[in-house]
PDB file of N, CA and C in Angstrom:
ATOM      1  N   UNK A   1       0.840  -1.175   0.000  1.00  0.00           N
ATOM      2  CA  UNK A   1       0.000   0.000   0.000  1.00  0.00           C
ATOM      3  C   UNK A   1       0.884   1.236   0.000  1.00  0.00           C
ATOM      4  N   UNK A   2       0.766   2.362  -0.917  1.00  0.00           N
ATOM      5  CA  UNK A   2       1.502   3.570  -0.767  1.00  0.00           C
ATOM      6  C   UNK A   2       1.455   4.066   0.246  1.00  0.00           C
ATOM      7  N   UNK A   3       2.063   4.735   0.620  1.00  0.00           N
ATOM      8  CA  UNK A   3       1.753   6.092   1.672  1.00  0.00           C
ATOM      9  C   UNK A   3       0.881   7.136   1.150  1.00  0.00           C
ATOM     10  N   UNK A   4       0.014   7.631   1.800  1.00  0.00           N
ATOM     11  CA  UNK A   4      -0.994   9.017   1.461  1.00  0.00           C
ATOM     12  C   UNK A   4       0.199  10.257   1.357  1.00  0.00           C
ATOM     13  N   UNK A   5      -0.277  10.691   0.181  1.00  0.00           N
ATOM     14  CA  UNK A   5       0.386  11.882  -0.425  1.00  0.00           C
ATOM     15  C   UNK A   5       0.503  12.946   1.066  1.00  0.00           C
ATOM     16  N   UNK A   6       1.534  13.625   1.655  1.00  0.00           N
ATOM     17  CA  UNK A   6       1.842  14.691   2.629  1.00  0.00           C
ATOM     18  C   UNK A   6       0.847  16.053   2.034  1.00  0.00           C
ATOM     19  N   UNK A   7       0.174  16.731   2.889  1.00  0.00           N
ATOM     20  CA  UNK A   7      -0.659  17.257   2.447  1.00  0.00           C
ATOM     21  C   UNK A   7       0.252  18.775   3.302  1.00  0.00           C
ATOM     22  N   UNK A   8       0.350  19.913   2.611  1.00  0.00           N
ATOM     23  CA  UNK A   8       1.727  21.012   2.529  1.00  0.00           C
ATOM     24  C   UNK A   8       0.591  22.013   2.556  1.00  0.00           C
ATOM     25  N   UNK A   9       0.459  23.155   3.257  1.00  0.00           N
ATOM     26  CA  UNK A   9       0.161  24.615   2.884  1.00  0.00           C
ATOM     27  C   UNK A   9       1.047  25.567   2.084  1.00  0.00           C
ATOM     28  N   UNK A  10       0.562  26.140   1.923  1.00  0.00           N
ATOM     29  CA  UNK A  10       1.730  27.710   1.187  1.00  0.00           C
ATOM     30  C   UNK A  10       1.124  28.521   1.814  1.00  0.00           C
ATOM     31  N   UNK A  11       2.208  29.303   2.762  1.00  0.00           N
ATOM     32  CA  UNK A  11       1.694  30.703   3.733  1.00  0.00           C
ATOM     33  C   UNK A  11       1.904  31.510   2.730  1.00  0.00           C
ATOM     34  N   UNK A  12       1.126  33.027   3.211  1.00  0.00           N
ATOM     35  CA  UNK A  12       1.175  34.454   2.656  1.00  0.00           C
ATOM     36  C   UNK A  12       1.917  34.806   2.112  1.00  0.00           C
ATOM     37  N   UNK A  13       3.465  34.418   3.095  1.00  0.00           N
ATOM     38  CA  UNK A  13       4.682  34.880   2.387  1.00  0.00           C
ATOM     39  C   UNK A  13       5.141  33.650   1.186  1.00  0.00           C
ATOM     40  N   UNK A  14       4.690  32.833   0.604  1.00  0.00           N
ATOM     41  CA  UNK A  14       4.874  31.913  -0.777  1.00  0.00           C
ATOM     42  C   UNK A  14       5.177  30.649   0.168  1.00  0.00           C
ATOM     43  N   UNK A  15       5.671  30.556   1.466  1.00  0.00           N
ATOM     44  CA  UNK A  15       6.811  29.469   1.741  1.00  0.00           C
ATOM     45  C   UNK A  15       5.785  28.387   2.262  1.00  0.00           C
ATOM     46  N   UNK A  16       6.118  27.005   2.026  1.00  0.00           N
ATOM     47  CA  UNK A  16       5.706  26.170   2.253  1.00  0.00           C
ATOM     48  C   UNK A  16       5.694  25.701   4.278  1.00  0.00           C
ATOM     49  N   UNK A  17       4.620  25.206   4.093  1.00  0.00           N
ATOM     50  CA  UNK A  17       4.110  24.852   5.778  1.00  0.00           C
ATOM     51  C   UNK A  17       3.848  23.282   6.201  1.00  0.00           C
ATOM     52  N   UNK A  18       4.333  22.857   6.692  1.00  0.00           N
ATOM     53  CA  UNK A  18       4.433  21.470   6.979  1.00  0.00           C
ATOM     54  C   UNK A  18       3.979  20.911   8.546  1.00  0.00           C
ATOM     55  N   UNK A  19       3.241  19.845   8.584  1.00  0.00           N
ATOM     56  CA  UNK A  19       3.182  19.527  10.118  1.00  0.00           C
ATOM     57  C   UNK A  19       4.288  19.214  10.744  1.00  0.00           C
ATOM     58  N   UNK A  20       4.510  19.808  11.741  1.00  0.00           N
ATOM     59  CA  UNK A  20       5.662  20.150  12.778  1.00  0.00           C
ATOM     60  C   UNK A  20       6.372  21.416  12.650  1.00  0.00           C
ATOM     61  N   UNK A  21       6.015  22.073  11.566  1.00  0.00           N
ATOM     62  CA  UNK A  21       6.986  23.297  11.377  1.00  0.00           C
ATOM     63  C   UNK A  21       6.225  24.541  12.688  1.00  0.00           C
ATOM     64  N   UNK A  22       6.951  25.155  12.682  1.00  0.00           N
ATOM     65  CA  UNK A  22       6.384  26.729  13.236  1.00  0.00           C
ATOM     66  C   UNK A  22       5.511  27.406  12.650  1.00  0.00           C
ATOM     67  N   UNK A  23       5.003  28.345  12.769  1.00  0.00           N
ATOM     68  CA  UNK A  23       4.029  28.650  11.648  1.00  0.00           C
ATOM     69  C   UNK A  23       3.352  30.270  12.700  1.00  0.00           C
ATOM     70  N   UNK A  24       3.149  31.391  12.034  1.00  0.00           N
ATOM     71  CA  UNK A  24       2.305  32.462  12.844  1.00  0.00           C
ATOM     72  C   UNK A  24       1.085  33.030  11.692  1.00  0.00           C
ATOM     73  N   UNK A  25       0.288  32.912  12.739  1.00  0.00           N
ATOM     74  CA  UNK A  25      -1.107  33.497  12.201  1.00  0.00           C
ATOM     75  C   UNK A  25      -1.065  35.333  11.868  1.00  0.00           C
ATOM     76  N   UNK A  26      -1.242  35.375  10.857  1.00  0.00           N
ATOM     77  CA  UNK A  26      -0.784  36.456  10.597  1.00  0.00           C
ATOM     78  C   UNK A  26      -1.795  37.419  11.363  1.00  0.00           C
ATOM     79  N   UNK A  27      -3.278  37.299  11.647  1.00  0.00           N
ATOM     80  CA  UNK A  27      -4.351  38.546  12.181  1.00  0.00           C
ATOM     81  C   UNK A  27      -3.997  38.772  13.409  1.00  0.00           C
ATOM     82  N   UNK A  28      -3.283  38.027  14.107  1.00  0.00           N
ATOM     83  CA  UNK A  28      -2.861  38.184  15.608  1.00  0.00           C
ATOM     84  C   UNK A  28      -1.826  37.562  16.240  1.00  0.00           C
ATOM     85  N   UNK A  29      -0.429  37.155  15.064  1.00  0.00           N
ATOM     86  CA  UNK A  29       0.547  36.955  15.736  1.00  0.00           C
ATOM     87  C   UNK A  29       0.720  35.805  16.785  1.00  0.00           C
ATOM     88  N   UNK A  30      -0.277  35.355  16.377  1.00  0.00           N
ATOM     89  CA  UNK A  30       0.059  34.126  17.354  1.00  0.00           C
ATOM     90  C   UNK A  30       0.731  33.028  16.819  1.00  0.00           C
ATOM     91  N   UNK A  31       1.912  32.505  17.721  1.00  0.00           N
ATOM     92  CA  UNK A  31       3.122  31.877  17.160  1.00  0.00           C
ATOM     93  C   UNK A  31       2.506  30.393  17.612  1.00  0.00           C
ATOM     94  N   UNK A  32       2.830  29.384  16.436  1.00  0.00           N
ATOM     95  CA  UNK A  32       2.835  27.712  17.266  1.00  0.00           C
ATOM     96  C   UNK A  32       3.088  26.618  16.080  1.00  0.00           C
ATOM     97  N   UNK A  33       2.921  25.542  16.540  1.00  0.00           N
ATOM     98  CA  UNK A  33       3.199  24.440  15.830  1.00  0.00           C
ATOM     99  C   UNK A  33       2.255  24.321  15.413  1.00  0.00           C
ATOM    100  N   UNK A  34       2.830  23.322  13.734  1.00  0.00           N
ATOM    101  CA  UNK A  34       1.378  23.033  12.947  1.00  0.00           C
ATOM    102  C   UNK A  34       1.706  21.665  13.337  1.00  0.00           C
ATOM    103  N   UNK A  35       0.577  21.194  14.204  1.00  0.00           N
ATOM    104  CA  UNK A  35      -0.100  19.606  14.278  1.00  0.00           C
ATOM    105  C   UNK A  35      -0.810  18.800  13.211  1.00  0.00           C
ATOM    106  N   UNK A  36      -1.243  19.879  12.107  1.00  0.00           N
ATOM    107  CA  UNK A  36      -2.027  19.234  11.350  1.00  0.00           C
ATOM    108  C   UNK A  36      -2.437  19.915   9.583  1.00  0.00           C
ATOM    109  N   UNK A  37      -2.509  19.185   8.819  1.00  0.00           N
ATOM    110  CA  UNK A  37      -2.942  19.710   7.875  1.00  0.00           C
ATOM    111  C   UNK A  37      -4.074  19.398   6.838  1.00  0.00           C
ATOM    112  N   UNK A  38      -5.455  19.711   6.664  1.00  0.00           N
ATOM    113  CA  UNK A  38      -6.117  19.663   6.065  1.00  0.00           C
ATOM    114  C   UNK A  38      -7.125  20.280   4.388  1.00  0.00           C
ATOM    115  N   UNK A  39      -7.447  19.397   3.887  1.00  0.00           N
ATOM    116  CA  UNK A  39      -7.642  19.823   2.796  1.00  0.00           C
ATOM    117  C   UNK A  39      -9.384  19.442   2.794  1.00  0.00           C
ATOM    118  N   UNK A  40     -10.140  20.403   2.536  1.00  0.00           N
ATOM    119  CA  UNK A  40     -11.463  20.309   2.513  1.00  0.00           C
ATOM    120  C   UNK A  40     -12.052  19.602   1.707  1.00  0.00           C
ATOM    121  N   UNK A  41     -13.965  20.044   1.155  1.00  0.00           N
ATOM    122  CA  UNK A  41     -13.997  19.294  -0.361  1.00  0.00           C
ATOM    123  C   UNK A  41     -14.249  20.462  -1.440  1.00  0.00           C
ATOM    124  N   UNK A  42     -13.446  21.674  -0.930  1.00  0.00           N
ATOM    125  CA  UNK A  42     -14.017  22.807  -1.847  1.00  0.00           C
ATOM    126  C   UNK A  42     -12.047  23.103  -2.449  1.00  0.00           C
ATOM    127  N   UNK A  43     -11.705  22.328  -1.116  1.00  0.00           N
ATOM    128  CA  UNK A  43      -9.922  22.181  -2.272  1.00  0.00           C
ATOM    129  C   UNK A  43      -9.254  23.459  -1.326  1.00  0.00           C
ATOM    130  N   UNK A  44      -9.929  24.185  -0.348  1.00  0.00           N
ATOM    131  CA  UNK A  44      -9.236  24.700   0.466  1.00  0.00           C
ATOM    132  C   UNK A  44      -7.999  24.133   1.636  1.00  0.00           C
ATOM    133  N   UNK A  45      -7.131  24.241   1.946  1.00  0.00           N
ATOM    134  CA  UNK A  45      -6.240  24.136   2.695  1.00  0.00           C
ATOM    135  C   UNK A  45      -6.477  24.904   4.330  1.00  0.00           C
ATOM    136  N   UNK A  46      -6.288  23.902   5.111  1.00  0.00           N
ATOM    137  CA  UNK A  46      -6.579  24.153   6.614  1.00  0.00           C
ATOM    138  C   UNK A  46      -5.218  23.705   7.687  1.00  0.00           C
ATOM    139  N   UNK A  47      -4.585  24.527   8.318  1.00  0.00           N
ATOM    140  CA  UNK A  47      -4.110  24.873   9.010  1.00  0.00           C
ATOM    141  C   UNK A  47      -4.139  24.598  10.667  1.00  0.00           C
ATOM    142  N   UNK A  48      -4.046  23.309  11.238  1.00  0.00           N
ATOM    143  CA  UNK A  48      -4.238  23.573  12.732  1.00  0.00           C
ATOM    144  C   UNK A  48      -3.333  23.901  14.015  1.00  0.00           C
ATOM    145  N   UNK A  49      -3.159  24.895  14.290  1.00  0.00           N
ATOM    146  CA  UNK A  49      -2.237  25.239  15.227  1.00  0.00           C
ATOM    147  C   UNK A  49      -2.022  24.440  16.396  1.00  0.00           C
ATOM    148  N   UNK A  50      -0.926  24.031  17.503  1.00  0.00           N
ATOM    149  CA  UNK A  50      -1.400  23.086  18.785  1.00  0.00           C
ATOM    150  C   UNK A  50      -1.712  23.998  20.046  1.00  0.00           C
ATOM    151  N   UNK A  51      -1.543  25.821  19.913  1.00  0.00           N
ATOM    152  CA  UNK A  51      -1.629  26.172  21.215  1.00  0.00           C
ATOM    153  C   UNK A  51      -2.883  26.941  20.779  1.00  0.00           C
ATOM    154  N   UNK A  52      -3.759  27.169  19.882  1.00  0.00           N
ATOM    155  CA  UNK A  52      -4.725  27.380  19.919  1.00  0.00           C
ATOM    156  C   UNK A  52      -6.095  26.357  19.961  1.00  0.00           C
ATOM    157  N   UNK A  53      -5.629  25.208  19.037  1.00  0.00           N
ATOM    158  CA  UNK A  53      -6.101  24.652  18.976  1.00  0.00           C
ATOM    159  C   UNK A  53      -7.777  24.576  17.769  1.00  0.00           C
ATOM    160  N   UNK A  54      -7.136  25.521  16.743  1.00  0.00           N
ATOM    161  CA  UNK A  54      -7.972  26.413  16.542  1.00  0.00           C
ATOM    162  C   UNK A  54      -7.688  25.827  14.529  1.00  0.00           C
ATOM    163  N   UNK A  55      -8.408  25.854  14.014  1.00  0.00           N
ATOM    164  CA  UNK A  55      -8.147  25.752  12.050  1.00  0.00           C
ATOM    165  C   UNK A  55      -7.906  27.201  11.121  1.00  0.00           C
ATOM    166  N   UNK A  56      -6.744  27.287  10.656  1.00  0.00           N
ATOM    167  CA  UNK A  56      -6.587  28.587  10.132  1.00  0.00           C
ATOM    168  C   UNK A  56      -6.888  28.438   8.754  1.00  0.00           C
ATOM    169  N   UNK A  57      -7.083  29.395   7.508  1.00  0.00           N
ATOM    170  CA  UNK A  57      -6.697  28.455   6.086  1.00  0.00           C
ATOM    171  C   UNK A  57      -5.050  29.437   5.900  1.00  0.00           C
ATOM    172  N   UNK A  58      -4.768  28.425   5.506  1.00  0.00           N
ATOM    173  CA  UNK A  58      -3.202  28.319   4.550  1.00  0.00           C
ATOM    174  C   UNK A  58      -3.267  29.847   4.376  1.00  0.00           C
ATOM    175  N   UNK A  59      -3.951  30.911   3.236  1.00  0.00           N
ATOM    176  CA  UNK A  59      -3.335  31.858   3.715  1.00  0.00           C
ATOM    177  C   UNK A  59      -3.299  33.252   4.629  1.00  0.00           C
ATOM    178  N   UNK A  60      -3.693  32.795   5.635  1.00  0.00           N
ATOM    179  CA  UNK A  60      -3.342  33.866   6.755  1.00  0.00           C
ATOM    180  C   UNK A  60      -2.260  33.230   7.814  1.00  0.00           C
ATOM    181  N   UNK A  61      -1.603  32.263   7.587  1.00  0.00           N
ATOM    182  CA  UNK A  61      -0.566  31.569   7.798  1.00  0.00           C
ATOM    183  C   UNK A  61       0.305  32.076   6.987  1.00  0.00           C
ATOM    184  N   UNK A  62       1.915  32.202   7.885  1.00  0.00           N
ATOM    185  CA  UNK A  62       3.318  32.571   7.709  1.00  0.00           C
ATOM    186  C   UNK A  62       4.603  31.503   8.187  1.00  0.00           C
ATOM    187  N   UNK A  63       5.254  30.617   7.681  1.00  0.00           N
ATOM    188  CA  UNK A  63       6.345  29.731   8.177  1.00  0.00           C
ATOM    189  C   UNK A  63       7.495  30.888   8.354  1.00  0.00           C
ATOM    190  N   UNK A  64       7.377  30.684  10.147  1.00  0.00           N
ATOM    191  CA  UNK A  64       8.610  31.420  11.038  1.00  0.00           C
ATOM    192  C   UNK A  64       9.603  30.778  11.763  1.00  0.00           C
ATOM    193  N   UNK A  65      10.820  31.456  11.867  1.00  0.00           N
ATOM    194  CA  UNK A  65      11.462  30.967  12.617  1.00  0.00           C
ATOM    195  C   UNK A  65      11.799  31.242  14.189  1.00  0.00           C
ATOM    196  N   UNK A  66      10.185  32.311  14.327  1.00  0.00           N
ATOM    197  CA  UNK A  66      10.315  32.655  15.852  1.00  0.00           C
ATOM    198  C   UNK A  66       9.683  31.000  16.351  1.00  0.00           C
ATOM    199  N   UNK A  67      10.781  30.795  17.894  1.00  0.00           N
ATOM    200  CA  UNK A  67      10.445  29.475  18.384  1.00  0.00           C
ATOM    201  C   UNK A  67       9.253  29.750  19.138  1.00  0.00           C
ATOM    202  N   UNK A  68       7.606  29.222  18.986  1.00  0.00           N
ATOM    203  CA  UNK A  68       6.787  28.807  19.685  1.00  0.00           C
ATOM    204  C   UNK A  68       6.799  28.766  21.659  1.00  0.00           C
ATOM    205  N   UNK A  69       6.380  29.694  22.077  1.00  0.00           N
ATOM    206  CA  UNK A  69       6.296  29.453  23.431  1.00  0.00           C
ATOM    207  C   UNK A  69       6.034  28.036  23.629  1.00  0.00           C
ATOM    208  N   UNK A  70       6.266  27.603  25.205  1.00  0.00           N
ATOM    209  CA  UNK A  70       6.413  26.388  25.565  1.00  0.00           C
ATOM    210  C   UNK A  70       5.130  26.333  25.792  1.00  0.00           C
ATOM    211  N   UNK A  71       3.930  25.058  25.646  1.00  0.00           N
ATOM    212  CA  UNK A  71       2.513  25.175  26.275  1.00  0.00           C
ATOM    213  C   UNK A  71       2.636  24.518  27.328  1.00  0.00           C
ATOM    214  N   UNK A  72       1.822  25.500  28.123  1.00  0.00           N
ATOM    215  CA  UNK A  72       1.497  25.250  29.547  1.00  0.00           C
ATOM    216  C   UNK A  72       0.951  23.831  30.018  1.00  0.00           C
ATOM    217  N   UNK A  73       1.468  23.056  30.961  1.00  0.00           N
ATOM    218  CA  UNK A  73       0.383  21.555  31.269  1.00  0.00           C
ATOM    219  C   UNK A  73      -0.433  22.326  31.863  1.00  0.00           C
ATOM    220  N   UNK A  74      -1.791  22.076  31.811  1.00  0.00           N
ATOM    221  CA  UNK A  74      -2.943  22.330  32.408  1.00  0.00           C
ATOM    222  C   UNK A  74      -2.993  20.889  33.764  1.00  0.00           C
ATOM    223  N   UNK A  75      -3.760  21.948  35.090  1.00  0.00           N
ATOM    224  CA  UNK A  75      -3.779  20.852  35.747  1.00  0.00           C
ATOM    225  C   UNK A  75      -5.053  21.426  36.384  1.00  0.00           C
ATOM    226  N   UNK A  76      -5.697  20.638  36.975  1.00  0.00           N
ATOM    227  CA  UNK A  76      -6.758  21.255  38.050  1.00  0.00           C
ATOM    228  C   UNK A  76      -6.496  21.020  39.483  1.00  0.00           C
ATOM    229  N   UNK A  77      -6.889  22.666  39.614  1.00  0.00           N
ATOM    230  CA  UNK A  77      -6.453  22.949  40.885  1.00  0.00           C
ATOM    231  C   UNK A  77      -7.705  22.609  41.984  1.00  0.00           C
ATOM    232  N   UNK A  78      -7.280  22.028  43.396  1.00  0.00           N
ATOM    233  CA  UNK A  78      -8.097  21.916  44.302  1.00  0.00           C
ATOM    234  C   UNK A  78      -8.966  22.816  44.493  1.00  0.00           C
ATOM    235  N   UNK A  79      -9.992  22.591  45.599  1.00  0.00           N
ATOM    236  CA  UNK A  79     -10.783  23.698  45.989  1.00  0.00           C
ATOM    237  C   UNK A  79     -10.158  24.767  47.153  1.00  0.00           C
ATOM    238  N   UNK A  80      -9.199  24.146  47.683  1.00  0.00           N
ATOM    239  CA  UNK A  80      -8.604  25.053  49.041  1.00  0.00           C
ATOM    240  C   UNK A  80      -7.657  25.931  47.775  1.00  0.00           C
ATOM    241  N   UNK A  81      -6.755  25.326  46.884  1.00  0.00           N
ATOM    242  CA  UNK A  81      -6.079  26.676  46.375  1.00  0.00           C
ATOM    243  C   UNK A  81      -6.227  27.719  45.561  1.00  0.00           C
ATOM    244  N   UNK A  82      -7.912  26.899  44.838  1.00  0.00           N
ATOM    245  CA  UNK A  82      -9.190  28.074  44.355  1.00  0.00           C
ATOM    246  C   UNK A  82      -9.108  29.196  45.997  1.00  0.00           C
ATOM    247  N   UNK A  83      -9.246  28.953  46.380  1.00  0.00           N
ATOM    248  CA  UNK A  83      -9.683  29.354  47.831  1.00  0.00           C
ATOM    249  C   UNK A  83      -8.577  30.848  48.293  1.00  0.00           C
ATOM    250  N   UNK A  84      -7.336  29.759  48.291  1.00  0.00           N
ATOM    251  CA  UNK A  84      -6.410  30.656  48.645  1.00  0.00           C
ATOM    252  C   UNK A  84      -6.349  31.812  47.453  1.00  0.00           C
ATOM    253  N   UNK A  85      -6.403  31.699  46.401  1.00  0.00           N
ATOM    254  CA  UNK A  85      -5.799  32.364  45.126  1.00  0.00           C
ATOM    255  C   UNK A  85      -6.626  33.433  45.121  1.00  0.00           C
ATOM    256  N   UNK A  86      -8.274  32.906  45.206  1.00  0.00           N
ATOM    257  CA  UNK A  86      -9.106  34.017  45.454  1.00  0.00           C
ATOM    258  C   UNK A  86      -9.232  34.901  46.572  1.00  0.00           C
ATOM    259  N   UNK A  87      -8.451  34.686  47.338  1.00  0.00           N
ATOM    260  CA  UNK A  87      -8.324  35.693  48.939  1.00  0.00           C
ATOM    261  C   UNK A  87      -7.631  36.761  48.675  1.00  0.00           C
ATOM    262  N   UNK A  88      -6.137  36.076  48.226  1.00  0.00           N
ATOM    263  CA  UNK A  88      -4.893  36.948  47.777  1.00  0.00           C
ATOM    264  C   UNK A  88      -5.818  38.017  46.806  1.00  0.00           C
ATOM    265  N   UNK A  89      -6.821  37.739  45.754  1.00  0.00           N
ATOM    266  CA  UNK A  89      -7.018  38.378  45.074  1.00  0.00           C
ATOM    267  C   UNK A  89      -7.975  39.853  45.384  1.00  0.00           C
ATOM    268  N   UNK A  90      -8.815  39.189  46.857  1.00  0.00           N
ATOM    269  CA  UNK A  90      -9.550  39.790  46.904  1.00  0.00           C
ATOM    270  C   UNK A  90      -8.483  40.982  47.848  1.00  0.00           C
ATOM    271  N   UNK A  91      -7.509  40.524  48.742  1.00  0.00           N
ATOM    272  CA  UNK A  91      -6.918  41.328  49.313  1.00  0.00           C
ATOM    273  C   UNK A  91      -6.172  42.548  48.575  1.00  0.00           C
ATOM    274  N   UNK A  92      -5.796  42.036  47.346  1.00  0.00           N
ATOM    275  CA  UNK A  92      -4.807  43.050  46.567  1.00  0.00           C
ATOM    276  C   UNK A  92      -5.645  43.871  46.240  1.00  0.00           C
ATOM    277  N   UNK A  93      -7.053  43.798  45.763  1.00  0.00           N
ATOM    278  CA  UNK A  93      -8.179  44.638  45.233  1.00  0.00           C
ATOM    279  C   UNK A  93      -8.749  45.529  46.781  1.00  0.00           C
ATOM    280  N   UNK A  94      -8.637  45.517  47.783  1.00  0.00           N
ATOM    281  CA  UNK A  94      -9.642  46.131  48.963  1.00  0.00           C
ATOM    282  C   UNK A  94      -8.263  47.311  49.024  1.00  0.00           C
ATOM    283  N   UNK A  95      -6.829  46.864  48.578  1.00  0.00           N
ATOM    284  CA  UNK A  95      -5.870  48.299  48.773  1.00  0.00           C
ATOM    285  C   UNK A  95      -5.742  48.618  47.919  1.00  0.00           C
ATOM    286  N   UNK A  96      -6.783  48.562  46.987  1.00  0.00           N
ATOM    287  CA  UNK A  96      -6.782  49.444  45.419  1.00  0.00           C
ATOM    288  C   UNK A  96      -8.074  50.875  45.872  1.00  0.00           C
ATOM    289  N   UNK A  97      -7.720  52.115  45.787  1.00  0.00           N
ATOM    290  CA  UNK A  97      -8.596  53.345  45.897  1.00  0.00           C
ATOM    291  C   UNK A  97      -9.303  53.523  44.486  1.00  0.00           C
ATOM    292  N   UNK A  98     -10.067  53.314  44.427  1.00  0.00           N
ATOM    293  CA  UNK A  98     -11.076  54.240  43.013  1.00  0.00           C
ATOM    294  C   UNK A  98     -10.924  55.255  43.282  1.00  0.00           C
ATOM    295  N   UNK A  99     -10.891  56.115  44.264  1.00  0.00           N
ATOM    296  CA  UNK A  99     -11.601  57.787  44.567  1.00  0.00           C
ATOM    297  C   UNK A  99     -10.083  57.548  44.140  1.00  0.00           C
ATOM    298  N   UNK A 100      -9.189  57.527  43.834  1.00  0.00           N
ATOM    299  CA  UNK A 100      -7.890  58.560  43.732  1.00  0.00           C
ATOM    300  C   UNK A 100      -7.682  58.292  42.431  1.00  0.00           C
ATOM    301  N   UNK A 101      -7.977  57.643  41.250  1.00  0.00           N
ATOM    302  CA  UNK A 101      -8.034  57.589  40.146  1.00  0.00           C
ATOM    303  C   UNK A 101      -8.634  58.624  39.169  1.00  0.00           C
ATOM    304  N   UNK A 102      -7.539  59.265  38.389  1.00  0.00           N
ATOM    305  CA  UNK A 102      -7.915  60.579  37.848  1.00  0.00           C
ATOM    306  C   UNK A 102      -8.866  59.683  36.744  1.00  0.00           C
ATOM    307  N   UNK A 103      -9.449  61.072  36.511  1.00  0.00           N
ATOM    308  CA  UNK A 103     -10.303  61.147  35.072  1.00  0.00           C
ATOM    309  C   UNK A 103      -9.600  61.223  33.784  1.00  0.00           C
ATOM    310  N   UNK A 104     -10.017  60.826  32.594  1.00  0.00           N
ATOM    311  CA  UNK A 104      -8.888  61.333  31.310  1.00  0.00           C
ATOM    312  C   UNK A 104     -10.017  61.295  30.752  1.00  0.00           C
ATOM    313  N   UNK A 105     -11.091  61.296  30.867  1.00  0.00           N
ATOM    314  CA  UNK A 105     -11.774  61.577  29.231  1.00  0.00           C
ATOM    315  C   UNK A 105     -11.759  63.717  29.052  1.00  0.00           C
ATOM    316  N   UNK A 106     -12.558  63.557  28.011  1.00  0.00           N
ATOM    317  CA  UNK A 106     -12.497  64.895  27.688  1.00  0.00           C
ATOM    318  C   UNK A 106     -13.946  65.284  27.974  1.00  0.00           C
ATOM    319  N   UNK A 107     -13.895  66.632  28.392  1.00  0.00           N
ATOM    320  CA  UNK A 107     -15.730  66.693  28.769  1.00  0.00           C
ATOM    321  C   UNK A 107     -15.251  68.434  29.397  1.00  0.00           C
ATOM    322  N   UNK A 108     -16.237  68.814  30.066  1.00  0.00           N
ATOM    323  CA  UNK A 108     -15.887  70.041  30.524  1.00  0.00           C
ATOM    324  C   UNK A 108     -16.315  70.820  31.490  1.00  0.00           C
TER     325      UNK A 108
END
């Protein structure tokens, strides 16, 4: 049995995009790995990033050589350090003053 043909984008800037390469979304700069590449049934080219998690098409995609932030492990946190996190939070906010916060709009 052959192997299935590698299925390639071409970003904005002409250059070819491959799963595993780097890759930035051009509307918002967001940098990451391409996990994946898809081809529709209208013959469009699709793009899946791994830290968005999200389908771009091919061209609003750019192959970069800025390195991809590291993604975060997600973990879930207990209920006591929900607990704690929200205290700290509420404490930093009760020594925040509104009344001393100037105005900047324009008015008169």
């Amino acid at each position: 049995m052959a192997d299935a043909e590698e299925i390639t984008a071409v970003g904005r800037n002409k250059k070819i995009i491959r799963v595993g390469d780097a890759a930035k979304y051009v509307n918002s700069d967001t940098v990451s790995y391409v996990t994946e590449i898809k081809k529709d049934e209208q013959g469009k080219v699709w793009v899946l990033l791994e830290s968005t998690d999200l389908w771009y098409r091919e061209e609003t995609m750019e192959l970069t050589d800025i390195r991809p932030a590291e993604k975060r492990e997600e973990r879930e946190f207990t209920a006591e350090e929900l607990e704690e996190r929200f205290r700290k939070e509420r404490e930093t906010m009760q020594g925040f003053d509104l009344g001393k916060a100037g105005g900047g709009g324009a008015g008169g």
